[in-house]
Protein backbone atom coordinates (compact mmCIF):
# COMPACT_ATOMS: atom_id res chain seq x y z
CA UNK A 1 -27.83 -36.14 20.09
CA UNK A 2 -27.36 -32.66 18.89
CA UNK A 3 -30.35 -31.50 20.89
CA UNK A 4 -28.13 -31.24 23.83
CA UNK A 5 -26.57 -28.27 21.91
CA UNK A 6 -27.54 -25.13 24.04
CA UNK A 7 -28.43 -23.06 20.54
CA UNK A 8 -30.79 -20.31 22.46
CA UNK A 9 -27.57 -19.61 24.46
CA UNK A 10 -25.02 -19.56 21.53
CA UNK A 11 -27.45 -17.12 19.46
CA UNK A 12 -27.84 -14.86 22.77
CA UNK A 13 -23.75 -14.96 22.69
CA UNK A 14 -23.34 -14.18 19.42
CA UNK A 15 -25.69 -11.38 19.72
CA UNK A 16 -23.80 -10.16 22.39
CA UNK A 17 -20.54 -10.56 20.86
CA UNK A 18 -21.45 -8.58 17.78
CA UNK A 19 -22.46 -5.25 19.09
CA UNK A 20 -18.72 -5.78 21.00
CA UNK A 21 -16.65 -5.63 17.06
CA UNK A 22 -19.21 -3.22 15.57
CA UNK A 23 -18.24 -0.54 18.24
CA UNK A 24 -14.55 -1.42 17.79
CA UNK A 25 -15.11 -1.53 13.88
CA UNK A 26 -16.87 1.53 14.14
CA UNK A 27 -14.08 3.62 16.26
CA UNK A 28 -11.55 2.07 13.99
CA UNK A 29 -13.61 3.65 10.77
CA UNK A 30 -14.60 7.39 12.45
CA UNK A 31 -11.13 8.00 14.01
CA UNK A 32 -8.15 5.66 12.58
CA UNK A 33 -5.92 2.79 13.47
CA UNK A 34 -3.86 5.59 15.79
CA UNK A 35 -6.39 7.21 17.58
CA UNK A 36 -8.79 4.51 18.04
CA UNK A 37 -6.13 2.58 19.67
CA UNK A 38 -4.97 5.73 21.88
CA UNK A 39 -8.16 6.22 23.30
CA UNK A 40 -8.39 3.03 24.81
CA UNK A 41 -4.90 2.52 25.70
CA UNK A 42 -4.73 4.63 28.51
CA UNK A 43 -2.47 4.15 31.72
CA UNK A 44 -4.76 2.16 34.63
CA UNK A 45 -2.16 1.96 36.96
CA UNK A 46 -0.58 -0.64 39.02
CA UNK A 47 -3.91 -2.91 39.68
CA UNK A 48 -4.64 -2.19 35.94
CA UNK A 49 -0.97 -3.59 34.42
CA UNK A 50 -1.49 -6.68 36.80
CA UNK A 51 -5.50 -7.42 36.28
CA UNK A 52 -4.39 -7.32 32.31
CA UNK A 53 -1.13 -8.67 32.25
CA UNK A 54 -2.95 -12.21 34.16
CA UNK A 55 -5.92 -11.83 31.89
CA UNK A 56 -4.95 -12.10 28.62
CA UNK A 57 -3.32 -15.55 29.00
CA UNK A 58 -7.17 -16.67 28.81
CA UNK A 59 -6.82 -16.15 25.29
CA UNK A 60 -3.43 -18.34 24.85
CA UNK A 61 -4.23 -21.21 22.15
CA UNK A 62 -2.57 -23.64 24.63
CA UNK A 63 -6.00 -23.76 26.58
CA UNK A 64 -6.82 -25.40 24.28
CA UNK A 65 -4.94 -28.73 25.58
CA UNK A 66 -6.87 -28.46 29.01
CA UNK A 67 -10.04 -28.30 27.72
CA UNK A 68 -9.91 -31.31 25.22
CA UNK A 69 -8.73 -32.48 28.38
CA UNK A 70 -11.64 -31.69 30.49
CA UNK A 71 -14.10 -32.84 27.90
CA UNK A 72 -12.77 -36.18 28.03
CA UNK A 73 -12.13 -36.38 31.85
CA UNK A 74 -15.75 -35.39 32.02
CA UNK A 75 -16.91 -38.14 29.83
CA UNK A 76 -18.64 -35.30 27.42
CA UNK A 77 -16.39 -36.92 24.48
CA UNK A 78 -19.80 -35.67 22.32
CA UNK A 79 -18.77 -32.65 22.20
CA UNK A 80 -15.00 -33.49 21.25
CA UNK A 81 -16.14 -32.82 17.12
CA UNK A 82 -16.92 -29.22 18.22
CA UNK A 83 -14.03 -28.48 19.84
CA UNK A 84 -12.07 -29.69 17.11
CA UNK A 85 -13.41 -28.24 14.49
CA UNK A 86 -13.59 -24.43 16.07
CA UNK A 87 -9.75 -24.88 17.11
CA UNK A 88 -8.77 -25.80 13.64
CA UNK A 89 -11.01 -23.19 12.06
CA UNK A 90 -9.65 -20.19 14.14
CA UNK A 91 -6.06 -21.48 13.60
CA UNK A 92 -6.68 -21.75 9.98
CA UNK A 93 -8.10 -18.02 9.58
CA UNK A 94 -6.12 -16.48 12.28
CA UNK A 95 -2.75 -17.83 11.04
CA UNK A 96 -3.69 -17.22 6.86
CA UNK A 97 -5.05 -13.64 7.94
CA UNK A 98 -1.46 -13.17 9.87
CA UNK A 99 0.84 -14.20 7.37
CA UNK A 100 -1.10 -13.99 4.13
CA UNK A 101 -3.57 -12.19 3.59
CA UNK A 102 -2.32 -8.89 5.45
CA UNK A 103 1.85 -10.36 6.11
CA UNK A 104 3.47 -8.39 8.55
CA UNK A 105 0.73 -5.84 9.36
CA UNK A 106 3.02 -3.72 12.40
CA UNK A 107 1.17 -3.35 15.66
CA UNK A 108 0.72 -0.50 17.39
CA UNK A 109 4.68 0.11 18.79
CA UNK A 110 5.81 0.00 15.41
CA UNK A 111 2.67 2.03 13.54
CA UNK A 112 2.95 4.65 15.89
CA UNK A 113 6.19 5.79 15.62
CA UNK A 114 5.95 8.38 18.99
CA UNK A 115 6.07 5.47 21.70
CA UNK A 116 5.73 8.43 24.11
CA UNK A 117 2.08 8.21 23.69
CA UNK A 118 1.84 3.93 24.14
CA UNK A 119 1.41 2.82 27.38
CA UNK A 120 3.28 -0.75 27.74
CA UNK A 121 3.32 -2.76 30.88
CA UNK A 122 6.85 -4.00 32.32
CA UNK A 123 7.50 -7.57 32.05
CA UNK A 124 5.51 -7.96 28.54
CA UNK A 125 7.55 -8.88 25.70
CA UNK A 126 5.50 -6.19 22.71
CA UNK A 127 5.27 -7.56 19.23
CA UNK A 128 6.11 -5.51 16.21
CA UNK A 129 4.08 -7.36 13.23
CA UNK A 130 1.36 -10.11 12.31
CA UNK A 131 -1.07 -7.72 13.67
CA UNK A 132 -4.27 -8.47 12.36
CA UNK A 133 -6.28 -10.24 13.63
CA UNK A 134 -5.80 -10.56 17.43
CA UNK A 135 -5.48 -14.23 18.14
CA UNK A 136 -6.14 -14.10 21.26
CA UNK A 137 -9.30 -12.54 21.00
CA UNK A 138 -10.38 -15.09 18.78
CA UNK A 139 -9.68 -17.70 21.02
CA UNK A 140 -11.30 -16.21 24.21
CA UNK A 141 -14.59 -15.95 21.85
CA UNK A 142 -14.69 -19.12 20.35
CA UNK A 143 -14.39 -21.14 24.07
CA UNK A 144 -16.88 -18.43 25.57
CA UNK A 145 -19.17 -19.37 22.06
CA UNK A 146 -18.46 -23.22 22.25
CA UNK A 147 -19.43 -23.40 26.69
CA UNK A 148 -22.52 -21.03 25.58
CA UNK A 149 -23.39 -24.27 23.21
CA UNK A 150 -22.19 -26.99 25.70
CA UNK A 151 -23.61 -25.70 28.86
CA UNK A 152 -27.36 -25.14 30.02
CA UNK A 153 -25.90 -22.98 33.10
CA UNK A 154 -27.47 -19.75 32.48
CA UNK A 155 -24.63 -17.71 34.54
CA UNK A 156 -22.14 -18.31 31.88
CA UNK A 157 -23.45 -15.90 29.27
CA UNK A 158 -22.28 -12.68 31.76
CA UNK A 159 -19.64 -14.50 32.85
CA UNK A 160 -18.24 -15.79 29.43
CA UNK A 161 -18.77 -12.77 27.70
CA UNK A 162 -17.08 -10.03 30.29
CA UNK A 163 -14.19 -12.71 30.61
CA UNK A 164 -13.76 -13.00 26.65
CA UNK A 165 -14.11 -8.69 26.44
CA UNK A 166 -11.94 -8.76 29.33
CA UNK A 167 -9.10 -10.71 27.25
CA UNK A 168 -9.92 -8.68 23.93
CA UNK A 169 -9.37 -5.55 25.62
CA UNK A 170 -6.23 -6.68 27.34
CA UNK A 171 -4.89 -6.75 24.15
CA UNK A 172 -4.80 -3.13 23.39
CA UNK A 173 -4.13 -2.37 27.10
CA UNK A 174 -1.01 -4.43 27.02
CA UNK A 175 -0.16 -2.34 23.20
CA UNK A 176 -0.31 -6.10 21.27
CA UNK A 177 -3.03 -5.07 18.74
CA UNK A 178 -5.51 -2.17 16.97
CA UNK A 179 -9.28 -2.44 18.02
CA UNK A 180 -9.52 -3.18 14.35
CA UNK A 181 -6.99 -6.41 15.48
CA UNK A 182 -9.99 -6.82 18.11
CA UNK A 183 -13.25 -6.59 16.29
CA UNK A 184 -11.86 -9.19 13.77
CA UNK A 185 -11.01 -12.06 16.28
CA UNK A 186 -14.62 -11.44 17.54
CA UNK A 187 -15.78 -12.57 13.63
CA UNK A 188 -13.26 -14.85 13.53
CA UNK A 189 -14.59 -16.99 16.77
CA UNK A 190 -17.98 -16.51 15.44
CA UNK A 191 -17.44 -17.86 12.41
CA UNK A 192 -15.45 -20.66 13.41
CA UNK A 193 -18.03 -22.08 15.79
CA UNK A 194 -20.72 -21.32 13.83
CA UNK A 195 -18.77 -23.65 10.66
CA UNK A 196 -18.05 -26.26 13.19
CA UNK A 197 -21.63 -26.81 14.08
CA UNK A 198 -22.62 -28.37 11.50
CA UNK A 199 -20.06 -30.82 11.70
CA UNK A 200 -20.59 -31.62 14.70
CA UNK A 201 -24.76 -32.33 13.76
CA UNK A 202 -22.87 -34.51 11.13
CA UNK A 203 -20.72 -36.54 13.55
CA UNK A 204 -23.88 -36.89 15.73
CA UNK A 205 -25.90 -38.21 12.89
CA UNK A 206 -23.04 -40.71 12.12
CA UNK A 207 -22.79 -41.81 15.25
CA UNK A 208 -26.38 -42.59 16.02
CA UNK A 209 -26.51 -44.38 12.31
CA UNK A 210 -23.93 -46.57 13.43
CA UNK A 211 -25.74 -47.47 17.18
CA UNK A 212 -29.00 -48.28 15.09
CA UNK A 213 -27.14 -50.43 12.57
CA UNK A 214 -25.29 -52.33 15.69
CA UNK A 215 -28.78 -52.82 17.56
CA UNK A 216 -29.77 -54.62 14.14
């Protein structure tokens, strides 16, 4: 059963996906939390605020509801263990990382205390802590890693990736998080659906036990 796992597709994504939080790692470490996240929160205009401000709702955790949804509508209730297991894995780190590990780690408006320099979009309520890591981001990576494994359709790596850099970068657009914020979600989502595939091997090999002991 786990053969239908696309894995040559969720290696190609994660390969992708690295070079993505390196880079932001990387700006974070040669030029600080401030000025990494100044150099890419620059002022796009009108089109910008709206592309960005619609965008980053693909990384909402309450997508998460449609697509259980859509797995089961589409009768691909296989794949239900992996979905599971990533959500509750990038809740888990996100949400220990938040208010744990780093507690009330301020986000860029409260950092930087010269808002002068942040650009903010109207209509977007800013958060002041629980910075790291961006949740978001985390999400938009893990469903863009999970399709790459559930899907043989070989438009999905461009698409899924721009979509999920698309949401990442929204966040520092819209002045919600540090690249830093960024680059860890990325990890996060990798990690997550890299743990939950072997669980979801393990459900697979449970299952078929259980058909081979009921053809008995």
């Amino acid at each position: 059963m786990n053969q239908s796992l696309n894995y040559r597709s969720f290696r190609t994504g994660v390969l992708l996906s690295l070079p993505v939080a390196i880079t932001l790692f990387y700006l974070t470490y040669s030029y600080g939390l401030k000025k990494s996240f100044l150099m890419l929160n620059g002022d796009g205009g009108m089109a910008a605020d709206l592309l960005f401000k619609f965008i980053t709702y693909f990384g909402d955790a309450i997508l998460w509801v449609p697509m259980l949804a859509f797995i089961i509508w589409k009768k691909r209730k296989l794949y239900l263990p992996l979905v599971t297991a990533t959500f509750t894995l990038v809740t888990i780190f996100v949400q220990v990382c938040k208010y744990f590990i780093v507690p009330d780690e301020a986000r860029p408006t409260r950092f930087i205390t010269d808002g002068s320099f942040i650009h903010t979009v109207e209509g977007v309520t800013v958060h002041s802590f629980s910075s790291f890591p961006s949740g978001h981001t985390a999400t938009a990576f893990a469903f863009f890693l999970m399709i790459c494994l559930m899907t043989k359709k070989r438009w999905w790596l461009p698409v899924g990736l721009f979509t999920a850099i698309l949401v990442g970068y929204s966040r520092i657009y819209l002045a919600q998080h540090f690249p830093l914020d960024v680059a860890a979600g990325i990890i996060v989502a990798i990690i997550s659906v890299s743990l939950s595939i072997p669980f979801q091997k393990w459900i697979d090999k449970r299952n078929l036990k259980i058909n081979e002991d009921l053809k008995v």
